[in-house]
N, C-alpha and C. Protein backbone atom coordinates (compact mmCIF):
# COMPACT_ATOMS: atom_id res chain seq x y z
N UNK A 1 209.14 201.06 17.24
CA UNK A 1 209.84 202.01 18.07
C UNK A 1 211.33 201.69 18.01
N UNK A 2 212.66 202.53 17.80
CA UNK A 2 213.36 202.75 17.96
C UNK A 2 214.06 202.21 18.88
N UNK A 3 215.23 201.72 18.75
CA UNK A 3 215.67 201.05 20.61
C UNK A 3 216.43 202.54 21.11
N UNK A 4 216.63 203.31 20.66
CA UNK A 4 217.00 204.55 21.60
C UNK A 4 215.60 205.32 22.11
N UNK A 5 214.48 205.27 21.28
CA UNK A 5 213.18 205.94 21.83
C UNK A 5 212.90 204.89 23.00
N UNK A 6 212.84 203.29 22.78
CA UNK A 6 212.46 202.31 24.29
C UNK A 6 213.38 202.61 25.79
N UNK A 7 214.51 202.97 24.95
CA UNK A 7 215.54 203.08 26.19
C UNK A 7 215.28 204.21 27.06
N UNK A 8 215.00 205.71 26.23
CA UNK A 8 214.71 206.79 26.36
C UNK A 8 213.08 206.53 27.59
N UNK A 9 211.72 205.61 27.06
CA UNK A 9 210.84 205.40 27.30
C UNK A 9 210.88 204.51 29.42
N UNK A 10 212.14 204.07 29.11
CA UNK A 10 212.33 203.04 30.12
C UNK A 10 212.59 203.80 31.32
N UNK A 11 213.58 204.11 30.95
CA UNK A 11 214.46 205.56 31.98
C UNK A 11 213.48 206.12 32.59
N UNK A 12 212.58 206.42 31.64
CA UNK A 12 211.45 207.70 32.00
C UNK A 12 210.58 206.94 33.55
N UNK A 13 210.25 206.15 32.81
CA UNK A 13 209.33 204.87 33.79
C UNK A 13 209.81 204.53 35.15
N UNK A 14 211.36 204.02 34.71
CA UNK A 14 211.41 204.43 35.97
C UNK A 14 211.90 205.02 36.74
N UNK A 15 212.40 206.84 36.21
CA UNK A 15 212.28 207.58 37.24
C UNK A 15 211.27 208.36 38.04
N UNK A 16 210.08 207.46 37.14
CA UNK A 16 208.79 208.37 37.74
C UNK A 16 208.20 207.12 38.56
N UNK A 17 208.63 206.06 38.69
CA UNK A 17 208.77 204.83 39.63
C UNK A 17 209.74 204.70 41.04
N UNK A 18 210.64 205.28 40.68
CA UNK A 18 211.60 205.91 41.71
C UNK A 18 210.98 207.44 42.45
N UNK A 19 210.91 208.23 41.80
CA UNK A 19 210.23 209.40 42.27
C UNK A 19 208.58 209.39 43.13
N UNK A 20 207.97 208.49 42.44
CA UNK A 20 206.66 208.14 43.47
C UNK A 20 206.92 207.34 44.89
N UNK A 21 208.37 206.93 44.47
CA UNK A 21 208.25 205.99 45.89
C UNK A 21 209.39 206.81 46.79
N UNK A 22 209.57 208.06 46.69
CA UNK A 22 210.55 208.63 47.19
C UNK A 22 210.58 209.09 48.85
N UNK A 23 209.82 209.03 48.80
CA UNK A 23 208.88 209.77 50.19
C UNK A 23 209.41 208.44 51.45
N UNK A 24 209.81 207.26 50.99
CA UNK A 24 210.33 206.43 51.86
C UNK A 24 211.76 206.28 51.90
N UNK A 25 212.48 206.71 50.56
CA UNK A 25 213.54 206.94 50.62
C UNK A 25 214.45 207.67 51.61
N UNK A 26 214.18 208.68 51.64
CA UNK A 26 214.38 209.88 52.69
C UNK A 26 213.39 210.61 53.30
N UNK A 27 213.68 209.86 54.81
CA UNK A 27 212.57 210.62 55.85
C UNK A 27 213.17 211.92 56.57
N UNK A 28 212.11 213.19 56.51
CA UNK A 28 212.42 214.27 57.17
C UNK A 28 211.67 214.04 58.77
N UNK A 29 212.68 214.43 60.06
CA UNK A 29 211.89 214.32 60.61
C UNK A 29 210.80 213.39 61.07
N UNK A 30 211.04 213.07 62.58
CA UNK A 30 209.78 211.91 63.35
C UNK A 30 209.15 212.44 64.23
N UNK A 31 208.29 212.10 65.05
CA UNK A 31 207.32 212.07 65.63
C UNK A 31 207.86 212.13 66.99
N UNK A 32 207.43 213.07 68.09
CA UNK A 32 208.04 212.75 69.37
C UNK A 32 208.04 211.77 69.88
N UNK A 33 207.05 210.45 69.51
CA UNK A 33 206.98 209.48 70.08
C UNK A 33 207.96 208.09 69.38
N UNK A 34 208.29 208.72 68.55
CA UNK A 34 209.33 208.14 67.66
C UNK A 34 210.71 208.52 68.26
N UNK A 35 210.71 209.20 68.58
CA UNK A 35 212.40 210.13 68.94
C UNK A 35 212.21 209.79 70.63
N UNK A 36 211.39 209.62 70.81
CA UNK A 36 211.37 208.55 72.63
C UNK A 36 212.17 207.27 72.11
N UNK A 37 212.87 207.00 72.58
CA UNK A 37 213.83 205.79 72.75
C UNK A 37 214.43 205.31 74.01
N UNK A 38 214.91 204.09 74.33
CA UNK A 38 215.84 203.26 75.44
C UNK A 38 216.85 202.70 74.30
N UNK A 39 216.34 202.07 73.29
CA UNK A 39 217.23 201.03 72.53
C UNK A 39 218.16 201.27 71.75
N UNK A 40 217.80 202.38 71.23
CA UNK A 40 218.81 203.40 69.87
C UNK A 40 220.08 202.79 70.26
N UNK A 41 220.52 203.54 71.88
CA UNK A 41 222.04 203.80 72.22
C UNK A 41 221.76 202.96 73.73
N UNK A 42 222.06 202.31 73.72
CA UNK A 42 222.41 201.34 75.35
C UNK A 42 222.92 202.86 76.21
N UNK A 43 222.20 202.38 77.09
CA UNK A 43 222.45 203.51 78.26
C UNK A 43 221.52 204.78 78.23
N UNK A 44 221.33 204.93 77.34
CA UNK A 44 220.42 206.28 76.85
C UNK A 44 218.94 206.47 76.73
N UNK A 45 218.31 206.69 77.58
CA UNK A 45 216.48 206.84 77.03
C UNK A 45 216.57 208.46 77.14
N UNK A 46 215.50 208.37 76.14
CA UNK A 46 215.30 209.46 75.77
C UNK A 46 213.20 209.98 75.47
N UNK A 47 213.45 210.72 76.40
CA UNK A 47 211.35 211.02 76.12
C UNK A 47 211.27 212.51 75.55
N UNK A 48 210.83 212.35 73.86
CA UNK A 48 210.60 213.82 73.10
C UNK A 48 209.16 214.16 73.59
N UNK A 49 209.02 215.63 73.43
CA UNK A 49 207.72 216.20 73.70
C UNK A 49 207.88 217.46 73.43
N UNK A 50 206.50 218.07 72.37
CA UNK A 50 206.82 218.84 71.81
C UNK A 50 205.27 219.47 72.74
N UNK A 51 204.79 220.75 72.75
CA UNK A 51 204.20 221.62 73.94
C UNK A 51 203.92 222.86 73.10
N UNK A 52 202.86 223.66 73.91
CA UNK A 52 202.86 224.81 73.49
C UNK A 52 201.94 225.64 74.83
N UNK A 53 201.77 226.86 74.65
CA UNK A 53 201.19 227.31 76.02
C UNK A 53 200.88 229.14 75.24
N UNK A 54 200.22 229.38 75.92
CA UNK A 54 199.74 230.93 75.15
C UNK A 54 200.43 232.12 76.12
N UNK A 55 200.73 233.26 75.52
CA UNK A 55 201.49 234.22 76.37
C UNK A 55 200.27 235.24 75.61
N UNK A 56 199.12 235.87 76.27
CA UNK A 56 197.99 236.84 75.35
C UNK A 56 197.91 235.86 74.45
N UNK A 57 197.95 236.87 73.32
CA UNK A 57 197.33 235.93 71.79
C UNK A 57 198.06 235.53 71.04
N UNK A 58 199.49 234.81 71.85
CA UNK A 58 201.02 234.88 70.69
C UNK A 58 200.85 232.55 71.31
N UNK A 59 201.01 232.11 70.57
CA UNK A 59 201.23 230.73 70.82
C UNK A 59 202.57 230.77 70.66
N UNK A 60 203.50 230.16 71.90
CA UNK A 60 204.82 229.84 72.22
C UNK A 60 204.84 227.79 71.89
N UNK A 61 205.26 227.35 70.96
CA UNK A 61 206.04 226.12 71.20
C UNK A 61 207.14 225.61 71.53
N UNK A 62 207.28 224.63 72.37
CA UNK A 62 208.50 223.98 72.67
C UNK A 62 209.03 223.05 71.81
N UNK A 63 209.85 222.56 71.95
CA UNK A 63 209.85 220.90 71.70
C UNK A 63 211.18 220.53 72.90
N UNK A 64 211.21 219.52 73.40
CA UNK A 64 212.16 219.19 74.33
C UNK A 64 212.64 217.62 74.55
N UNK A 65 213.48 217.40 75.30
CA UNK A 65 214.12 215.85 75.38
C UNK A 65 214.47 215.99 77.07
N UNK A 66 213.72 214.91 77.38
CA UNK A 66 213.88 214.48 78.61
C UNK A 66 214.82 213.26 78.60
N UNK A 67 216.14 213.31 79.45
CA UNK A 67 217.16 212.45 78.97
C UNK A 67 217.26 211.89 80.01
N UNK A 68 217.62 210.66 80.30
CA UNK A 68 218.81 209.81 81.43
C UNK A 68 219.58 208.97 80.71
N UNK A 69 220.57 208.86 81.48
CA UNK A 69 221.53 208.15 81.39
C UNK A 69 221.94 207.04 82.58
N UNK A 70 221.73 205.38 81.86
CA UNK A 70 221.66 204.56 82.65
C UNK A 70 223.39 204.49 83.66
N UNK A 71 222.98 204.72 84.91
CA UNK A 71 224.10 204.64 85.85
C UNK A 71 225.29 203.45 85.90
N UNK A 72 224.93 203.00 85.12
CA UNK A 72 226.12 202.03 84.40
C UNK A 72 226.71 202.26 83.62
N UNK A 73 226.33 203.64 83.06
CA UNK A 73 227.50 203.61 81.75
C UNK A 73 228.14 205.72 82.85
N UNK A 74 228.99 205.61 81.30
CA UNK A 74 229.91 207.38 81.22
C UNK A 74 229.50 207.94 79.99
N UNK A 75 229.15 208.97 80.33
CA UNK A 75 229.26 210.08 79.01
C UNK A 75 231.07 210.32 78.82
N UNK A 76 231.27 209.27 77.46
CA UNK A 76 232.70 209.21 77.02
C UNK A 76 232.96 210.53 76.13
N UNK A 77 231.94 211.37 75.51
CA UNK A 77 231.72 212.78 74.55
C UNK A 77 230.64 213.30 74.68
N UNK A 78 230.82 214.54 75.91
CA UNK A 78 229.84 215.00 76.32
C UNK A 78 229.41 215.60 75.21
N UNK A 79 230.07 216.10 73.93
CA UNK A 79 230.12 217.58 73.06
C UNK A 79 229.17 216.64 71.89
N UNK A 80 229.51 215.14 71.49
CA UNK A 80 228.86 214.44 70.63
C UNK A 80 227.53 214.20 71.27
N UNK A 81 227.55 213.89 72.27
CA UNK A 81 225.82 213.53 73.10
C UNK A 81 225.00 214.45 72.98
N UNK A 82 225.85 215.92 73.50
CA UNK A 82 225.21 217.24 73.12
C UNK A 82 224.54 217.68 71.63
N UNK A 83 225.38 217.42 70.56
CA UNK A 83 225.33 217.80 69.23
C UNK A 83 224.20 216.69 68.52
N UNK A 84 224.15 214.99 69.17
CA UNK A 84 223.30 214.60 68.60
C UNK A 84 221.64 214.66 69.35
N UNK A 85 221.76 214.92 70.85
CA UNK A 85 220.38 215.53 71.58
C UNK A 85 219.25 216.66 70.45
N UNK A 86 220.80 217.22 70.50
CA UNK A 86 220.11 218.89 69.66
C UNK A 86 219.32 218.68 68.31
N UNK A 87 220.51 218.02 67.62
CA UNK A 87 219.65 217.45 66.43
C UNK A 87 218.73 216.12 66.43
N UNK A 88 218.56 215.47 67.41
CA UNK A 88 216.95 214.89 67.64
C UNK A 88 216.09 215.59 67.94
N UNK A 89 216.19 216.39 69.28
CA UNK A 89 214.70 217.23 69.20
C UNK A 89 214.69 218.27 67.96
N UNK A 90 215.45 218.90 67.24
CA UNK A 90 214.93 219.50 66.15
C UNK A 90 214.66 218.85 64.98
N UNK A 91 214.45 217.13 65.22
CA UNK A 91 214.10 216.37 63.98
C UNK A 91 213.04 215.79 64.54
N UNK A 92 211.94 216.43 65.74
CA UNK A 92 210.85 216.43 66.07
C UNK A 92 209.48 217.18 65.21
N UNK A 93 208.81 216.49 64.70
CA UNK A 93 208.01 216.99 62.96
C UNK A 93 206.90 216.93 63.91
N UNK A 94 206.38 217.09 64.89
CA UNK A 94 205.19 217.55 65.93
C UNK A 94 204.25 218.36 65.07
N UNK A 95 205.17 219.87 65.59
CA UNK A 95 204.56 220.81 65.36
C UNK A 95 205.83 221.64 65.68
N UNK A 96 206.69 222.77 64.94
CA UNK A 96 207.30 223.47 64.62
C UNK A 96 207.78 224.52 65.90
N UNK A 97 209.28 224.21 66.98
CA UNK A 97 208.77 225.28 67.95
C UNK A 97 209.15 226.59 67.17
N UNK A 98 208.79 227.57 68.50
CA UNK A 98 209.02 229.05 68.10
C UNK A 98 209.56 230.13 69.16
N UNK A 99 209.93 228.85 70.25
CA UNK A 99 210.39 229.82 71.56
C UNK A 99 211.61 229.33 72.13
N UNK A 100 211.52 227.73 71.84
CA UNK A 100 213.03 226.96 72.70
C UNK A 100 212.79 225.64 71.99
N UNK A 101 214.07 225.17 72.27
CA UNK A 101 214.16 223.99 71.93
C UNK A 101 215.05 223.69 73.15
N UNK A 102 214.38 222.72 73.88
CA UNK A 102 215.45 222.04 75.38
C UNK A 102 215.60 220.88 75.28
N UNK A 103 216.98 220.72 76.21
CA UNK A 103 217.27 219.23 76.53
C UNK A 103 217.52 219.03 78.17
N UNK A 104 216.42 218.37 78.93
CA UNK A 104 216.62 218.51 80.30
C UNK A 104 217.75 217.26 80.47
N UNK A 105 218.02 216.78 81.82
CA UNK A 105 218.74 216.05 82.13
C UNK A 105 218.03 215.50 83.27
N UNK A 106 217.40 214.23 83.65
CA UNK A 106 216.74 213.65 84.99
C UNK A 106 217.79 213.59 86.23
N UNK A 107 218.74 213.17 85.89
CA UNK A 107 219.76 212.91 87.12
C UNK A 107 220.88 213.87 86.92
N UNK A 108 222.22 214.44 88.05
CA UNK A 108 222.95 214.52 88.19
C UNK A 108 224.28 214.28 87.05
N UNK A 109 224.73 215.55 86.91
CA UNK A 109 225.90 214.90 85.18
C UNK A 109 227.35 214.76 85.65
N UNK A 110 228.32 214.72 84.80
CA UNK A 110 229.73 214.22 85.34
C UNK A 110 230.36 215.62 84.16
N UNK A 111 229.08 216.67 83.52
CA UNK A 111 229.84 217.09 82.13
C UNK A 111 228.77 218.62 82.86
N UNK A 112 229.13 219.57 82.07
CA UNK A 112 228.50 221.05 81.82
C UNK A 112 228.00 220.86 80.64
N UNK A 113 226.50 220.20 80.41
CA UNK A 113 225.84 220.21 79.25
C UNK A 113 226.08 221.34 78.04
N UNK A 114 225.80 222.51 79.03
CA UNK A 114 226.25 223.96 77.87
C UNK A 114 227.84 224.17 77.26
N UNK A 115 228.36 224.02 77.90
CA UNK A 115 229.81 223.86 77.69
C UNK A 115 230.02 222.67 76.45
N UNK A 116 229.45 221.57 76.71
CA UNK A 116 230.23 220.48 75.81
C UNK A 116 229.35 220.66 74.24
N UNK A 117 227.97 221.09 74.69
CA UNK A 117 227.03 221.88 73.52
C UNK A 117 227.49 223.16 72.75
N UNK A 118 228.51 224.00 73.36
CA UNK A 118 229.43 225.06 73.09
C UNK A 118 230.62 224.25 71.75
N UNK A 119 231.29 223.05 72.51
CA UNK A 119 232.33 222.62 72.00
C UNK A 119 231.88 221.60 70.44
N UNK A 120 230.40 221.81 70.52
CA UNK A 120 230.15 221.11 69.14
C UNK A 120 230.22 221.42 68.69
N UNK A 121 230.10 223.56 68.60
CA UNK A 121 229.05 224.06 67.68
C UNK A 121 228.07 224.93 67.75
N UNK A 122 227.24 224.89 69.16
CA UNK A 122 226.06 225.59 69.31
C UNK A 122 226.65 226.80 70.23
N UNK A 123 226.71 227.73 69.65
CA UNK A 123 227.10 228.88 70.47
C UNK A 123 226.37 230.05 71.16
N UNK A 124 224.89 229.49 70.27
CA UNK A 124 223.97 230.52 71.14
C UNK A 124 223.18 228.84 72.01
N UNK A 125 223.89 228.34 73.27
CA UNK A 125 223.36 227.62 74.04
C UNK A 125 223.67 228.23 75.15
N UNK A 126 221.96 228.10 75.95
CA UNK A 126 221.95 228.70 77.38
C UNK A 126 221.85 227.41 78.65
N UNK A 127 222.07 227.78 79.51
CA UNK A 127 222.03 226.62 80.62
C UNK A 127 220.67 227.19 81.85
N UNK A 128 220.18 226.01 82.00
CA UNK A 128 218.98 226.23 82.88
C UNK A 128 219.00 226.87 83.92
N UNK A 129 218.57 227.62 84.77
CA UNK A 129 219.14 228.35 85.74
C UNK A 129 219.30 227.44 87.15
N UNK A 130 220.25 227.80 88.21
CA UNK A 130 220.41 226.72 89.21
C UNK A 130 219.46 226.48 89.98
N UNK A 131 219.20 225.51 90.51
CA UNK A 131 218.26 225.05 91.04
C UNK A 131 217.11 223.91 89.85
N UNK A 132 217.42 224.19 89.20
CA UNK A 132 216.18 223.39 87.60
C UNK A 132 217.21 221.92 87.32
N UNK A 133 216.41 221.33 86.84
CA UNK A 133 217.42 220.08 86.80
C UNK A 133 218.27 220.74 85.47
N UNK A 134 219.88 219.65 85.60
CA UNK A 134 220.95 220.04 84.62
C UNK A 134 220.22 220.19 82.89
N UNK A 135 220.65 220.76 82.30
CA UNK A 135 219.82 221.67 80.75
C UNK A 135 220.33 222.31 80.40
N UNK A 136 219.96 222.29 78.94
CA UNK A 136 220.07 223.80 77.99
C UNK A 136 218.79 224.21 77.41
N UNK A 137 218.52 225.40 76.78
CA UNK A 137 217.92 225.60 75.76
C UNK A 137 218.38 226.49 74.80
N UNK A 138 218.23 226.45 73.82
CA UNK A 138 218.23 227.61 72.73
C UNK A 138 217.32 227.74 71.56
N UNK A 139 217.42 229.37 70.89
CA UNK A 139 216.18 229.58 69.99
C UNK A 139 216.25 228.46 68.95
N UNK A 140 214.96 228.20 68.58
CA UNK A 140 214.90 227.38 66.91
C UNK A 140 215.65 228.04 66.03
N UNK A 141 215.40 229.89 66.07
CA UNK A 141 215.83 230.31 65.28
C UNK A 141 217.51 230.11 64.76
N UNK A 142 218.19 229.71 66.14
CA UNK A 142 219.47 229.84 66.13
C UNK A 142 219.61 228.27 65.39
N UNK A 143 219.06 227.28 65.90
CA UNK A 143 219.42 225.75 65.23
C UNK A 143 219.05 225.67 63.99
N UNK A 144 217.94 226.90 63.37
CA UNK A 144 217.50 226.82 62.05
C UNK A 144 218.87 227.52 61.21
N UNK A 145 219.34 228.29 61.75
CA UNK A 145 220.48 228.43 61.24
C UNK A 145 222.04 227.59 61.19
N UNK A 146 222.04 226.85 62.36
CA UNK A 146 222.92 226.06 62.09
C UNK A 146 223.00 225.02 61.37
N UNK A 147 221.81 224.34 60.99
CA UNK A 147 221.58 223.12 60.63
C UNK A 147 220.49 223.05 59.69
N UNK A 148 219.86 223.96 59.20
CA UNK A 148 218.67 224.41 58.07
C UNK A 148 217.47 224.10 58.91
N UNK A 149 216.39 223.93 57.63
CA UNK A 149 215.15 224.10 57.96
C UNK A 149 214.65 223.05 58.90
N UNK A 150 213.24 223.48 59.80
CA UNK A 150 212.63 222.05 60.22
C UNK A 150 211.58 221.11 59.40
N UNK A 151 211.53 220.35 59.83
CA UNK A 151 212.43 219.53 61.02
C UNK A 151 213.53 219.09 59.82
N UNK A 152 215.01 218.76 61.06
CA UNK A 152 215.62 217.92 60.72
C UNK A 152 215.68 216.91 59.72
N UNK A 153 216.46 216.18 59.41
CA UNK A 153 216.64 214.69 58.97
C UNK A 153 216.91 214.41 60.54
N UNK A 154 217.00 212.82 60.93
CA UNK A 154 217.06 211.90 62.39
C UNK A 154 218.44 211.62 61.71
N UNK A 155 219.10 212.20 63.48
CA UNK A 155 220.19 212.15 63.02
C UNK A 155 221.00 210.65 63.74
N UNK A 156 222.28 210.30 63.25
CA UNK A 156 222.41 208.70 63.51
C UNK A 156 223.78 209.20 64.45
N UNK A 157 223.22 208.02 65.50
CA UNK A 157 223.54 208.14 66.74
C UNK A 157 225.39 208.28 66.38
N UNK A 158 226.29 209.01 66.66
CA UNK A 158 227.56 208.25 66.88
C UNK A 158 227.81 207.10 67.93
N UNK A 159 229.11 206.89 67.49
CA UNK A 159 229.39 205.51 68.15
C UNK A 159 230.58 206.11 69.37
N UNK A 160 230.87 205.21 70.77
CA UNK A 160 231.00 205.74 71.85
C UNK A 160 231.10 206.51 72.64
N UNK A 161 230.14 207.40 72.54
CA UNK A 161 229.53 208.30 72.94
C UNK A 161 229.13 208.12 74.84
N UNK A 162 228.92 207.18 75.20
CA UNK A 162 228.62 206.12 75.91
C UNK A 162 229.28 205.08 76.20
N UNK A 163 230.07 204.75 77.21
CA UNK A 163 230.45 203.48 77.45
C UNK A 163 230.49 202.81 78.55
N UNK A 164 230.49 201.49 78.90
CA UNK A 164 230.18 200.88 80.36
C UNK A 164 231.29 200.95 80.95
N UNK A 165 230.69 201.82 82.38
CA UNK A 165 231.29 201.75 83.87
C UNK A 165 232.40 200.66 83.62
């Protein structure tokens, strides 16, 4: 054999050695129980859950993020906290919503979730109505357009986003 046919032969090997193992290379999308976190971001837990419920014979899914924020720290970028919320629950690989995608809030905020979700980017974001704890939601359809198909890639946290009291 030729040393340009071995070289040719090698390459081959291993891009079909590279290509079988690709699937770990780049992950689409985790698991709600994966996208539940405390540790990611100090200050931040986060509980994904993705839902569904029947309206007649039409199946409605959710997917959503139940958030707090440990009372020791500040939302230093409400608009970055916002922008990376959004793209965690839509890098929720559950099961695909088709009605909302939300981000509640457990406690009391210092920010207008919709507003600083406005200032990322998301312009079709709605705010929970008063009385519901602080939130947004908006269509998949609209995040499938901002950001492509689902799910997501997991998106990486920015940095001070968050900082201590």
């Amino acid at each position: 054999m030729k040393t340009s046919a071995k070289l040719t032969t090698a390459i081959i090997a291993s891009l079909i050695l590279v290509m079988a193992g690709s699937t770990h290379i780049s992950k689409w999308g985790q698991s709600a129980k994966e996208a539940s976190h405390s540790e990611i971001i100090p200050g931040l837990t986060i509980e994904a859950d993705s839902n569904w419920s029947y309206s007649g014979f039409q199946k409605a899914v959710f997917t959503s993020l139940s958030v707090q924020i440990d009372s020791n720290y500040d939302v230093a970028k409400p608009d970055e906290l916002m922008n990376y919320l959004l793209l965690t629950a839509w890098s929720v690989n559950d099961i695909k919503p088709n009605r909302l995608v939300a981000i509640h809030f457990k406690d009391s905020l210092t920010f207008d979730p919709a507003s600083a979700a406005r200032s990322a980017g998301w312009s079709q974001i709605e705010s929970f109505p008063p009385g519901k704890a602080p939130g947004v939601y908006i269509s998949p359809n609209e995040v499938e357009n901002k950001v492509g198909f689902w799910p997501g890639s997991i998106p990486i946290p920015p940095t001070g986003m968050l900082v201590v009291k």
